[in-house]
PDB file of N, CA and C in Angstrom:
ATOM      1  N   UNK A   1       0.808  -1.191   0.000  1.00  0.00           N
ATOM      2  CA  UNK A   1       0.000   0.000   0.000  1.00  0.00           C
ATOM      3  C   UNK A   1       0.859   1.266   0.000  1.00  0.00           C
ATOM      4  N   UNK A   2       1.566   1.017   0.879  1.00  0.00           N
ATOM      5  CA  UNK A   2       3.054   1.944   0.795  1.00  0.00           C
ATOM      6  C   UNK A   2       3.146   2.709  -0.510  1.00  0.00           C
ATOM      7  N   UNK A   3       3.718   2.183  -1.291  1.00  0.00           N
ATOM      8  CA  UNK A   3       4.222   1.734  -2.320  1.00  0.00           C
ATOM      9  C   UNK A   3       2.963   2.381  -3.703  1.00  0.00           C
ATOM     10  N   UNK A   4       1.954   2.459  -3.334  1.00  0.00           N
ATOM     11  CA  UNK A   4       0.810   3.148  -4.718  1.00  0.00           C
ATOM     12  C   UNK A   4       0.268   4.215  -4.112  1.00  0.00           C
ATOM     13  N   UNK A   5       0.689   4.927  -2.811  1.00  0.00           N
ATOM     14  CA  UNK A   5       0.728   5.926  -2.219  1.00  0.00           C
ATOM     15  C   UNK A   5       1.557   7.012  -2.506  1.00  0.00           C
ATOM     16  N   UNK A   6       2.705   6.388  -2.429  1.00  0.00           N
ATOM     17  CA  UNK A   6       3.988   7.286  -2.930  1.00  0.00           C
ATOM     18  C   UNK A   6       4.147   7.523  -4.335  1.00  0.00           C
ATOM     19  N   UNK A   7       3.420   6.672  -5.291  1.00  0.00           N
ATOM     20  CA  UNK A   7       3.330   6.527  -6.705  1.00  0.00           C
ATOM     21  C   UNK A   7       2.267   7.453  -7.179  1.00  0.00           C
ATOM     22  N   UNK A   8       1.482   7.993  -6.252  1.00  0.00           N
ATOM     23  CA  UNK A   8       0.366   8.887  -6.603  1.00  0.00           C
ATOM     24  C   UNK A   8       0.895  10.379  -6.904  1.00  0.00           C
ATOM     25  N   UNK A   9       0.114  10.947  -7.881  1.00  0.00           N
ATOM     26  CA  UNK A   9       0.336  12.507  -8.120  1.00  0.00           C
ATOM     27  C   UNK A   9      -0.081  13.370  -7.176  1.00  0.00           C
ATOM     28  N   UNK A  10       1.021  14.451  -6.688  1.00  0.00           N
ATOM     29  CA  UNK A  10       0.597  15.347  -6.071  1.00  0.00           C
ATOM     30  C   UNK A  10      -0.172  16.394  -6.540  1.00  0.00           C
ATOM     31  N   UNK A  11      -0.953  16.081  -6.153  1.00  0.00           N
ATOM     32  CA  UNK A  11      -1.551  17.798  -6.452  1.00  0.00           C
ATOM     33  C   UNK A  11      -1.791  19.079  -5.577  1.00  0.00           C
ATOM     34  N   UNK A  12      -1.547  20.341  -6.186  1.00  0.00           N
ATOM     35  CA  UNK A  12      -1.407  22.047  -5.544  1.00  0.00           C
ATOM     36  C   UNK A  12      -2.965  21.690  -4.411  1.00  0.00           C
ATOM     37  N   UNK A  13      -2.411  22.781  -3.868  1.00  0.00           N
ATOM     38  CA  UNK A  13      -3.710  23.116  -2.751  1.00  0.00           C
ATOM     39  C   UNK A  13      -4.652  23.226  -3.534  1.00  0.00           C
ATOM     40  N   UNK A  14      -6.130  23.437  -2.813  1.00  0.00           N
ATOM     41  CA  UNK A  14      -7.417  23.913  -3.538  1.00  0.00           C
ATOM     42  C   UNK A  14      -7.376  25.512  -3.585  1.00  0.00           C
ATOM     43  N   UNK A  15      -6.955  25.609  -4.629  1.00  0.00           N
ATOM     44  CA  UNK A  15      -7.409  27.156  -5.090  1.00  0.00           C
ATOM     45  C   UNK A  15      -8.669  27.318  -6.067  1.00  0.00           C
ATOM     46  N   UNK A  16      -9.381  28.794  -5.594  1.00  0.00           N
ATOM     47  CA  UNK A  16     -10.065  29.278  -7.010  1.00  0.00           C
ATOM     48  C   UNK A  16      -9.434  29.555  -8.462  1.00  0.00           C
ATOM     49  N   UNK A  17      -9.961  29.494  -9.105  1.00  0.00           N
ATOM     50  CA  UNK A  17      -9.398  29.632 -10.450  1.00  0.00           C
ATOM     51  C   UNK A  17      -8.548  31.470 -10.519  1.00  0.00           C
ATOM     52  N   UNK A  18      -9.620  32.179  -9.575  1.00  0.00           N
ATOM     53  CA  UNK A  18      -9.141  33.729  -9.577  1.00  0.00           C
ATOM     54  C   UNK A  18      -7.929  33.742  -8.615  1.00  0.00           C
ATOM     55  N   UNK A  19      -7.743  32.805  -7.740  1.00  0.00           N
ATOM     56  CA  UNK A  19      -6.514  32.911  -6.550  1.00  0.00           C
ATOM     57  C   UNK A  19      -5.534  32.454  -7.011  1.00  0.00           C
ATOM     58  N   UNK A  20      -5.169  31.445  -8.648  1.00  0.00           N
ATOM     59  CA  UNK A  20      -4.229  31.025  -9.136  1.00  0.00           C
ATOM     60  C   UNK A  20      -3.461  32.025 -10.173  1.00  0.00           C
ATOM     61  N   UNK A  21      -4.090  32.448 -10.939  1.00  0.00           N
ATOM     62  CA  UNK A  21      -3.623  33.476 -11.738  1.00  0.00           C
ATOM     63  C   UNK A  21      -3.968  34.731 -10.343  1.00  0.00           C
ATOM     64  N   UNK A  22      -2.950  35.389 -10.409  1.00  0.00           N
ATOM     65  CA  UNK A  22      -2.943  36.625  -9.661  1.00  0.00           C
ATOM     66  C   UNK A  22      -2.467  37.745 -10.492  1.00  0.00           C
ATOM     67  N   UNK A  23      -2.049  37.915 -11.579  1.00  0.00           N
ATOM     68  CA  UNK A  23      -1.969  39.032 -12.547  1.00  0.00           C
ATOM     69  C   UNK A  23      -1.143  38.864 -13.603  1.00  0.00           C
ATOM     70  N   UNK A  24      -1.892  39.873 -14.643  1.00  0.00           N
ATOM     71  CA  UNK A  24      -0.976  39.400 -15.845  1.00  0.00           C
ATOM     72  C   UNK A  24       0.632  40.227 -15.775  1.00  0.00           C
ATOM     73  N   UNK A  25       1.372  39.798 -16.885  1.00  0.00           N
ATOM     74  CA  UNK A  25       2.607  40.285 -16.603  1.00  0.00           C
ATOM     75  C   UNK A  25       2.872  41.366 -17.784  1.00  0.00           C
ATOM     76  N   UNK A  26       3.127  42.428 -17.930  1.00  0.00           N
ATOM     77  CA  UNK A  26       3.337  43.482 -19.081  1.00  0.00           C
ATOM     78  C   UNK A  26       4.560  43.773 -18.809  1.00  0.00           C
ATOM     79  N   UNK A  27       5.353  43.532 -20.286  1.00  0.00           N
ATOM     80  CA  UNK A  27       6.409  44.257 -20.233  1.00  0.00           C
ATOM     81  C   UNK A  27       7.075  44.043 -21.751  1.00  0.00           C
ATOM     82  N   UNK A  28       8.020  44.399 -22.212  1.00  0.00           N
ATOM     83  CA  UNK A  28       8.994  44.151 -23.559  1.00  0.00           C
ATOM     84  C   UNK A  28       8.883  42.784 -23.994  1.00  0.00           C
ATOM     85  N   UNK A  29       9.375  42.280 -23.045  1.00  0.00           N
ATOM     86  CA  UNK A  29       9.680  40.821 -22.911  1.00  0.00           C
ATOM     87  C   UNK A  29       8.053  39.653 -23.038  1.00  0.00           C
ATOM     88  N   UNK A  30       7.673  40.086 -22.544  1.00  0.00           N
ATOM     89  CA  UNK A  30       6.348  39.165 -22.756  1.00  0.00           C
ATOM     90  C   UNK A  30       5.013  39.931 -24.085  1.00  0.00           C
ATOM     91  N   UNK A  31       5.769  41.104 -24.428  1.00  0.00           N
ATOM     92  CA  UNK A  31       4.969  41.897 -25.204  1.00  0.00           C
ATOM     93  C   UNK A  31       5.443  40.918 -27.100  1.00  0.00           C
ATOM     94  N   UNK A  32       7.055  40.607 -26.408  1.00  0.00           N
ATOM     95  CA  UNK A  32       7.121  40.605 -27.737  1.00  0.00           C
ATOM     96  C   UNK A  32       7.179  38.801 -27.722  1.00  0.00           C
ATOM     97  N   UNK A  33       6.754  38.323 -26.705  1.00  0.00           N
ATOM     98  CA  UNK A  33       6.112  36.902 -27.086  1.00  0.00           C
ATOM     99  C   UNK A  33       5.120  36.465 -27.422  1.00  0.00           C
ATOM    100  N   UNK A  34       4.007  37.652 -27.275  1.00  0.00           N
ATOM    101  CA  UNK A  34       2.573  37.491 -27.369  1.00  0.00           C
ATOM    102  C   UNK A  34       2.509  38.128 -29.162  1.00  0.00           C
ATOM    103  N   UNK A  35       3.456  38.731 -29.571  1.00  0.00           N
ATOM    104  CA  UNK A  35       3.368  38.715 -30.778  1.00  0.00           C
ATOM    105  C   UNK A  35       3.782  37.830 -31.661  1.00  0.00           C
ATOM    106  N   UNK A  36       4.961  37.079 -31.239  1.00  0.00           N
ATOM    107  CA  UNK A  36       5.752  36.479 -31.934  1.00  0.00           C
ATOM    108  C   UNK A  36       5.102  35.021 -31.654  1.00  0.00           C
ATOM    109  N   UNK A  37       5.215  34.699 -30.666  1.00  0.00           N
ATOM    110  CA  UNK A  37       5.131  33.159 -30.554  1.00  0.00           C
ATOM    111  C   UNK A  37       3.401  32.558 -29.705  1.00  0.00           C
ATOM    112  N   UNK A  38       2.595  33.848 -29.339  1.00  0.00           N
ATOM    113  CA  UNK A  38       1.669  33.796 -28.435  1.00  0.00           C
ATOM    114  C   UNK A  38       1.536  33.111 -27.453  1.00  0.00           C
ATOM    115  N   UNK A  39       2.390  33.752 -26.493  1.00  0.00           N
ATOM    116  CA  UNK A  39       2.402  33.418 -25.499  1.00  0.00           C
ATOM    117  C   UNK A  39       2.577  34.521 -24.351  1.00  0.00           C
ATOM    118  N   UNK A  40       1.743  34.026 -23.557  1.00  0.00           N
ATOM    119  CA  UNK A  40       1.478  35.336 -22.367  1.00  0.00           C
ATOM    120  C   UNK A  40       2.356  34.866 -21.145  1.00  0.00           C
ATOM    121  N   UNK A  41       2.470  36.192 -20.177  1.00  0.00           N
ATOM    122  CA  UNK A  41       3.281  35.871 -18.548  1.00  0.00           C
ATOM    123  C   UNK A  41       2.164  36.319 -17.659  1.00  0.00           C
ATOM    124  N   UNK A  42       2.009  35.218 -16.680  1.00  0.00           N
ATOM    125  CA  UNK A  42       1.195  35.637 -15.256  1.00  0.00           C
ATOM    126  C   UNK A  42       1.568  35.587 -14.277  1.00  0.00           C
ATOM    127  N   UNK A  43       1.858  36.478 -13.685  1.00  0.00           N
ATOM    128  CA  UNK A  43       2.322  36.197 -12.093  1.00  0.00           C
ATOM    129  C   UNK A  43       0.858  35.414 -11.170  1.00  0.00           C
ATOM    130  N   UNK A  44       1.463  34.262 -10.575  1.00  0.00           N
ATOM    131  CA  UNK A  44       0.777  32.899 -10.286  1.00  0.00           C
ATOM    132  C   UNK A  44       1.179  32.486  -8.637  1.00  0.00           C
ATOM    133  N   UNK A  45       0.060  32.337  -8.472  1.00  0.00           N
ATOM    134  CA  UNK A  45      -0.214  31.894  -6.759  1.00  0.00           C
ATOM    135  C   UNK A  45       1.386  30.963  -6.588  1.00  0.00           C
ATOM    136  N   UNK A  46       1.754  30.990  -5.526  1.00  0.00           N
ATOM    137  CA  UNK A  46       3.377  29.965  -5.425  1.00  0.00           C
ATOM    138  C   UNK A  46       3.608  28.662  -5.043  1.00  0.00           C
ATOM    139  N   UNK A  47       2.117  28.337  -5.197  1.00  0.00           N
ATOM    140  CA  UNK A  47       1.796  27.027  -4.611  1.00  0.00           C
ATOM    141  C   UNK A  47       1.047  26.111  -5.530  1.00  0.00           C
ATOM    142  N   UNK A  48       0.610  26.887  -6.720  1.00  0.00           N
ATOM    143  CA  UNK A  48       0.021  26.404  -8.201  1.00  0.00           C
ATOM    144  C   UNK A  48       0.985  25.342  -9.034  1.00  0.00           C
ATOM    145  N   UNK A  49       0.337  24.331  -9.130  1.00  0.00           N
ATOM    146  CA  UNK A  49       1.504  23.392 -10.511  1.00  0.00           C
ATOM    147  C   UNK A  49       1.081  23.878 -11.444  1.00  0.00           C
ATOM    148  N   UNK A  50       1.663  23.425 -12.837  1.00  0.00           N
ATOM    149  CA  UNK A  50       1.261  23.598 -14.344  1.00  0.00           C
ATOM    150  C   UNK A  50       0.023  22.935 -14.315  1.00  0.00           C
ATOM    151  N   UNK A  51      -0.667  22.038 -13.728  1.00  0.00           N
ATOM    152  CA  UNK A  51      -2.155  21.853 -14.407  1.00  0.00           C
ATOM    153  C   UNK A  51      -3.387  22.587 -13.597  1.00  0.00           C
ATOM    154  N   UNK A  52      -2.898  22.815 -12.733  1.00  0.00           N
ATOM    155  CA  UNK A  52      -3.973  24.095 -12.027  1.00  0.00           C
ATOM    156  C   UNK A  52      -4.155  25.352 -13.117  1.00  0.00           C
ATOM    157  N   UNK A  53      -2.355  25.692 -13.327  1.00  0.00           N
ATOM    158  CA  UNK A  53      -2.263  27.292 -14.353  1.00  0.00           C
ATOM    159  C   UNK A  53      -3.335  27.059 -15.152  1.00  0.00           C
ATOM    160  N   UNK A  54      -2.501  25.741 -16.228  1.00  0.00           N
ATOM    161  CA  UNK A  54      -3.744  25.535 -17.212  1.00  0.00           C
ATOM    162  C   UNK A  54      -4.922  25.892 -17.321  1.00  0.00           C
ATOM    163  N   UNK A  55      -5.486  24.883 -16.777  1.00  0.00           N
ATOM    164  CA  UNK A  55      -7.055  24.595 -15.645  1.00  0.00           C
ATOM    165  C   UNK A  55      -7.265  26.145 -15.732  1.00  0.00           C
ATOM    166  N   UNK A  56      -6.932  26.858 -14.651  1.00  0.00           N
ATOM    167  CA  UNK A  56      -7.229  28.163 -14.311  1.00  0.00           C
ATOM    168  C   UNK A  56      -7.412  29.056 -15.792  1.00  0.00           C
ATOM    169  N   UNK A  57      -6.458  29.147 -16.617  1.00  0.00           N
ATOM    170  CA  UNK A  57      -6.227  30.121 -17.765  1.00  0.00           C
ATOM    171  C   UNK A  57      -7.355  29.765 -18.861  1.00  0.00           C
ATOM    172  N   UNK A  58      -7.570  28.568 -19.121  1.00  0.00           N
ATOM    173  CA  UNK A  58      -8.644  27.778 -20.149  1.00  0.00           C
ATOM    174  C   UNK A  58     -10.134  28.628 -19.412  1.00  0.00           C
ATOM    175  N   UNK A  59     -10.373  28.380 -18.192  1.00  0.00           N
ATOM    176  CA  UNK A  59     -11.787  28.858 -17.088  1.00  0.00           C
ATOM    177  C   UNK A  59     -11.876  30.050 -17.522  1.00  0.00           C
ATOM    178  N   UNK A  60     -10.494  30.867 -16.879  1.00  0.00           N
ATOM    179  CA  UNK A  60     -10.861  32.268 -17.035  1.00  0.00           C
ATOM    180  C   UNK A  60     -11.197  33.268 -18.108  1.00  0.00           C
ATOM    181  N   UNK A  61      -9.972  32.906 -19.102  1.00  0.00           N
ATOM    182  CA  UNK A  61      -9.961  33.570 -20.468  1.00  0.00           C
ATOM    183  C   UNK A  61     -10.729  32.691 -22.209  1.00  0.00           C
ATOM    184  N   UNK A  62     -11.332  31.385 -21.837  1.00  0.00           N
ATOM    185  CA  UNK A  62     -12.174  30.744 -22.616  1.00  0.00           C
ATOM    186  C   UNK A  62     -11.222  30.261 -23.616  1.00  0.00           C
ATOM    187  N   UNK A  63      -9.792  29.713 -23.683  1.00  0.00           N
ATOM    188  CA  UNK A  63      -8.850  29.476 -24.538  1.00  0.00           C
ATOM    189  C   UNK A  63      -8.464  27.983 -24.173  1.00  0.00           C
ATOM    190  N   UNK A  64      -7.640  27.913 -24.989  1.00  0.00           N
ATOM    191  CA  UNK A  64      -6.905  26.457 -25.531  1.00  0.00           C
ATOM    192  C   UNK A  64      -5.483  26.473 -24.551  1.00  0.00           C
ATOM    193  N   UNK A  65      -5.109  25.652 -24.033  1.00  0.00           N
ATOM    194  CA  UNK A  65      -3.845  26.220 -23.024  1.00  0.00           C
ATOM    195  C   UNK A  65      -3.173  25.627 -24.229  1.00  0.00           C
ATOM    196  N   UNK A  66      -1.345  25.577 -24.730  1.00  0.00           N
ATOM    197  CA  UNK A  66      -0.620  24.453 -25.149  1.00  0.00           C
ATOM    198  C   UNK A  66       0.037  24.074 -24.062  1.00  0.00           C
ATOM    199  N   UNK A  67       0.858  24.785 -23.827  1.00  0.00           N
ATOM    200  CA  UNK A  67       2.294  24.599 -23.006  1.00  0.00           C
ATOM    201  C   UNK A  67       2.309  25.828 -21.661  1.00  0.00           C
ATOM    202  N   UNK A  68       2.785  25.148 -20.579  1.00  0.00           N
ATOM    203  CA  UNK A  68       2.919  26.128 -19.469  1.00  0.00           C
ATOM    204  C   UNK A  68       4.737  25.755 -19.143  1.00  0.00           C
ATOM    205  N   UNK A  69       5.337  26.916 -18.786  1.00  0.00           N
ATOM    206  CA  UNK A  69       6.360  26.997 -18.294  1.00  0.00           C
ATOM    207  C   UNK A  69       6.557  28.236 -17.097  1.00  0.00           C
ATOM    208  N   UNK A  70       6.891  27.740 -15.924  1.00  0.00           N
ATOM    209  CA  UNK A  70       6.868  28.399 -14.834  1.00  0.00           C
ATOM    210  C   UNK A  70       8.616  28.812 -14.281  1.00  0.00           C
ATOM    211  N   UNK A  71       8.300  29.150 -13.714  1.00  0.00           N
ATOM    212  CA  UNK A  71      10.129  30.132 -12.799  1.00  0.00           C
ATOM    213  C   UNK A  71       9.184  30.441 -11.558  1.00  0.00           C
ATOM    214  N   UNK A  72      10.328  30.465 -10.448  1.00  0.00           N
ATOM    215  CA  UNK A  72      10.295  30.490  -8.868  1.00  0.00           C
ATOM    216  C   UNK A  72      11.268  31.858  -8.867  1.00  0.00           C
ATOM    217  N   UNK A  73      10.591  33.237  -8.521  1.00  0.00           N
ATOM    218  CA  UNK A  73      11.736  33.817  -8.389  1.00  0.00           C
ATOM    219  C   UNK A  73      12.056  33.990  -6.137  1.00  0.00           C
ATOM    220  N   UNK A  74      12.684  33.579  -5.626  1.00  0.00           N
ATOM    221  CA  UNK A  74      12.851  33.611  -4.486  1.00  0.00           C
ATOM    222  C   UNK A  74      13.689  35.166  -4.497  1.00  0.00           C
ATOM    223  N   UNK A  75      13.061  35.147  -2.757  1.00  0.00           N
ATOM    224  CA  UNK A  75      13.244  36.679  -1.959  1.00  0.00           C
ATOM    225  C   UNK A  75      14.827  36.462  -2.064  1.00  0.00           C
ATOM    226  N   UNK A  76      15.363  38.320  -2.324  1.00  0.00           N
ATOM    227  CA  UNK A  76      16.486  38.436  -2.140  1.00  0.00           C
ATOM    228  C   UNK A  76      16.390  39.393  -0.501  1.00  0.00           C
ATOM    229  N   UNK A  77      17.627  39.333  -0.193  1.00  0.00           N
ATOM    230  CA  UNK A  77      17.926  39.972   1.376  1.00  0.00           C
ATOM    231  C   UNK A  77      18.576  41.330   0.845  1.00  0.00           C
ATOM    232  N   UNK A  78      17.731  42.321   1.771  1.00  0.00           N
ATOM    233  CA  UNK A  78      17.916  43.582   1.434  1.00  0.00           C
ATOM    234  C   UNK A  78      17.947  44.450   2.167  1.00  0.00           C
ATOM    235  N   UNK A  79      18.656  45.442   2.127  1.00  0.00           N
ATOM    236  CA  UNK A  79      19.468  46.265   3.501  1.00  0.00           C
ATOM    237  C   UNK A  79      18.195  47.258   3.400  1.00  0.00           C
ATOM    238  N   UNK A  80      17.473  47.823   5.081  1.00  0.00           N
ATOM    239  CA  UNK A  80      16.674  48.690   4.936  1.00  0.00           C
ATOM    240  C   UNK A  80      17.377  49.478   6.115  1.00  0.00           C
ATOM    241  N   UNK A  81      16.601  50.717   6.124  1.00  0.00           N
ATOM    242  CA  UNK A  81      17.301  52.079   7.123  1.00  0.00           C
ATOM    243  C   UNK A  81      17.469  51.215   8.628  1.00  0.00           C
ATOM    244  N   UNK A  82      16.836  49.854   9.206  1.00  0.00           N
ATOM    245  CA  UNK A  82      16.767  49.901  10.204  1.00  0.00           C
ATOM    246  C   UNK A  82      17.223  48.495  10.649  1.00  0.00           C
ATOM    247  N   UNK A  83      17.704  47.673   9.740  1.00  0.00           N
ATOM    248  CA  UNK A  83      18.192  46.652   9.216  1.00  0.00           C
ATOM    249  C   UNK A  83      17.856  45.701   8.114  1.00  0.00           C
ATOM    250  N   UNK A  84      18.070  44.648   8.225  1.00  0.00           N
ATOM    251  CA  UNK A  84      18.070  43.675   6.641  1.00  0.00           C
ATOM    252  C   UNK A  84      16.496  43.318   6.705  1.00  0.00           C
ATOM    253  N   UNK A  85      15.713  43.033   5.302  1.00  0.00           N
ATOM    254  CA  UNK A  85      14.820  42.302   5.210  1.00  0.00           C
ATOM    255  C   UNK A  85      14.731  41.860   3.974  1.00  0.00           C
ATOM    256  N   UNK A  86      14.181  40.897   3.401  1.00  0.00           N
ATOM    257  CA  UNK A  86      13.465  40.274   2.700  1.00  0.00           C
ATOM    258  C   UNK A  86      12.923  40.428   1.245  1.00  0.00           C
ATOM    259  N   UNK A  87      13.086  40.597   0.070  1.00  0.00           N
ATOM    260  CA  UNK A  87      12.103  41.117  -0.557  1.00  0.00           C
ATOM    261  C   UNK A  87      10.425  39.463  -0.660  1.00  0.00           C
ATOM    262  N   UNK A  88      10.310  39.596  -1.288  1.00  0.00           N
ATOM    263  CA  UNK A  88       8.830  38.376  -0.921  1.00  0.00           C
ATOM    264  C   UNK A  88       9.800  37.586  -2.740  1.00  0.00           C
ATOM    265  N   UNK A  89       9.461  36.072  -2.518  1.00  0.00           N
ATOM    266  CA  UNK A  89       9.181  35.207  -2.856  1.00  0.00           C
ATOM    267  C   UNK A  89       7.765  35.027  -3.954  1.00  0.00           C
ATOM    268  N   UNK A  90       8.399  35.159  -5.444  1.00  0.00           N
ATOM    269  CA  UNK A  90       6.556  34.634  -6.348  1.00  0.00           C
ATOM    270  C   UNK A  90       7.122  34.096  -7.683  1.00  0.00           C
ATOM    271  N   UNK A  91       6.000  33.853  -8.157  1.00  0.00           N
ATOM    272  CA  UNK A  91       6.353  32.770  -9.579  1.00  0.00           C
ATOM    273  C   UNK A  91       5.528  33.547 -10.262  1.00  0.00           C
ATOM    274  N   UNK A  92       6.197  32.445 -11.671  1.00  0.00           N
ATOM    275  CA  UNK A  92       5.119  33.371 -12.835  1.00  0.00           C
ATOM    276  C   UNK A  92       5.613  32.598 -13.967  1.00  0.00           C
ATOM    277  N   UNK A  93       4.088  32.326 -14.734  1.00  0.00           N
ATOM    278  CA  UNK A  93       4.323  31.041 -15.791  1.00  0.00           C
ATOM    279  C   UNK A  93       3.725  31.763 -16.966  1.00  0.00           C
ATOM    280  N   UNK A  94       4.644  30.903 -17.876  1.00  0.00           N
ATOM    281  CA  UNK A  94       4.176  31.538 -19.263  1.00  0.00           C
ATOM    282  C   UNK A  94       3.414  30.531 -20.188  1.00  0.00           C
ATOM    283  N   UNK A  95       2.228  31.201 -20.586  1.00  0.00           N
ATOM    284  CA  UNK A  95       1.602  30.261 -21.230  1.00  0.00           C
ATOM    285  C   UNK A  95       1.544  30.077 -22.434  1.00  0.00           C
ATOM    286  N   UNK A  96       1.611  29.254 -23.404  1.00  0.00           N
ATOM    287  CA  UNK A  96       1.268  29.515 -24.465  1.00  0.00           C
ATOM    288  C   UNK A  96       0.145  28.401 -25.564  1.00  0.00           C
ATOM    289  N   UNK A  97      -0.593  29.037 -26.004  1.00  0.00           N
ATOM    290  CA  UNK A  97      -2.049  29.045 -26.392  1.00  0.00           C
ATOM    291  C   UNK A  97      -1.868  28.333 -27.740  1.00  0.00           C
ATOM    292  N   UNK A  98      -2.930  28.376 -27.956  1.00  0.00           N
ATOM    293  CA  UNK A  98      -3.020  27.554 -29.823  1.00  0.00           C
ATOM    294  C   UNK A  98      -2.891  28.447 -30.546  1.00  0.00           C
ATOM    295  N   UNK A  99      -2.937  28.586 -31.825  1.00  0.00           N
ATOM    296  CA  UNK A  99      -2.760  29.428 -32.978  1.00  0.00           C
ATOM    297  C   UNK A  99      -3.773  30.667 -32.979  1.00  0.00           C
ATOM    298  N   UNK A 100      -5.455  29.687 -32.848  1.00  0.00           N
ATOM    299  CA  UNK A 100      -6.514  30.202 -33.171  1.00  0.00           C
ATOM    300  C   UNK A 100      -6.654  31.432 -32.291  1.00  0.00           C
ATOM    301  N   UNK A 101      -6.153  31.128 -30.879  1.00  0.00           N
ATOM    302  CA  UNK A 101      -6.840  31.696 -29.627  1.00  0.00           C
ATOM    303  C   UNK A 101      -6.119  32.952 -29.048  1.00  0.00           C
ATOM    304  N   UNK A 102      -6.454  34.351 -28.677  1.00  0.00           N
ATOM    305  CA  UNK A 102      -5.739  35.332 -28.322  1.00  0.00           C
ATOM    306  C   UNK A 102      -6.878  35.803 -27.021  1.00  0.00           C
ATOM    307  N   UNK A 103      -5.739  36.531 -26.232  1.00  0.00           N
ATOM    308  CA  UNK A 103      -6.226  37.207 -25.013  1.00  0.00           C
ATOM    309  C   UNK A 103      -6.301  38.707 -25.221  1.00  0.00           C
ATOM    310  N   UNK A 104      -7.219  38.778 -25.369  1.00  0.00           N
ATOM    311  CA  UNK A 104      -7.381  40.564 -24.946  1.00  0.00           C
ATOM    312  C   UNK A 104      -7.063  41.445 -23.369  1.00  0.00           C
ATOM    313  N   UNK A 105      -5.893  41.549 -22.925  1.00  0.00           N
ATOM    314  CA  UNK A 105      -5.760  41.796 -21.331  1.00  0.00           C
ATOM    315  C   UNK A 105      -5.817  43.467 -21.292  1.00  0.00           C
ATOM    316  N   UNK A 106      -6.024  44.753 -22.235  1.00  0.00           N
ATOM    317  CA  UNK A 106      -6.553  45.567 -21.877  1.00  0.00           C
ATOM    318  C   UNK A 106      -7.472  46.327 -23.519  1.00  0.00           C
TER     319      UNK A 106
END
């Protein structure tokens, strides 16, 4: 029993579909993927796998997911007037869609 326990898929916490995607990402860099190759950046709950993103992005925006690729960017340590802290810890996955399908984000 052991043994088809440990063999089982983990899956992310229960999130809403709105608590997984937490915002889209604008910038050069994702501007000129959404032209070129269509594919968008979301900054994404840090506890989300790739089939939640999916899941979530298909719900929200009515599209075709293809491919998700995610990055962990972890807190750097940072000198403040009164000593060191933290900056915060977040991810952010890039999705990219079928041919047919485009996001309108403003």
């Amino acid at each position: 029993m052991a043994k088809a326990e440990a063999t089982k898929k983990k899956s992310g916490p229960d999130l809403a579909y709105h608590q997984i995607v937490v915002a889209p990402m604008v910038s050069e860099k994702v501007t000129h993927l959404v032209e070129r190759r269509n594919t968008y950046g979301f900054q994404v709950h840090p506890e989300a796998n790739k089939h939640q993103i999916k899941e979530a992005v298909e719900k929200l925006f009515d599209v075709h997911v293809v491919q998700v690729r995610t990055q962990v960017y972890r807190g750097k340590r940072r000198r403040f007037k009164t000593g060191y802290g933290m900056t915060a810890t977040w991810k952010k996955a890039y999705v990219t869609l079928s041919e047919k399908d485009r996001i309108t984000l403003f």
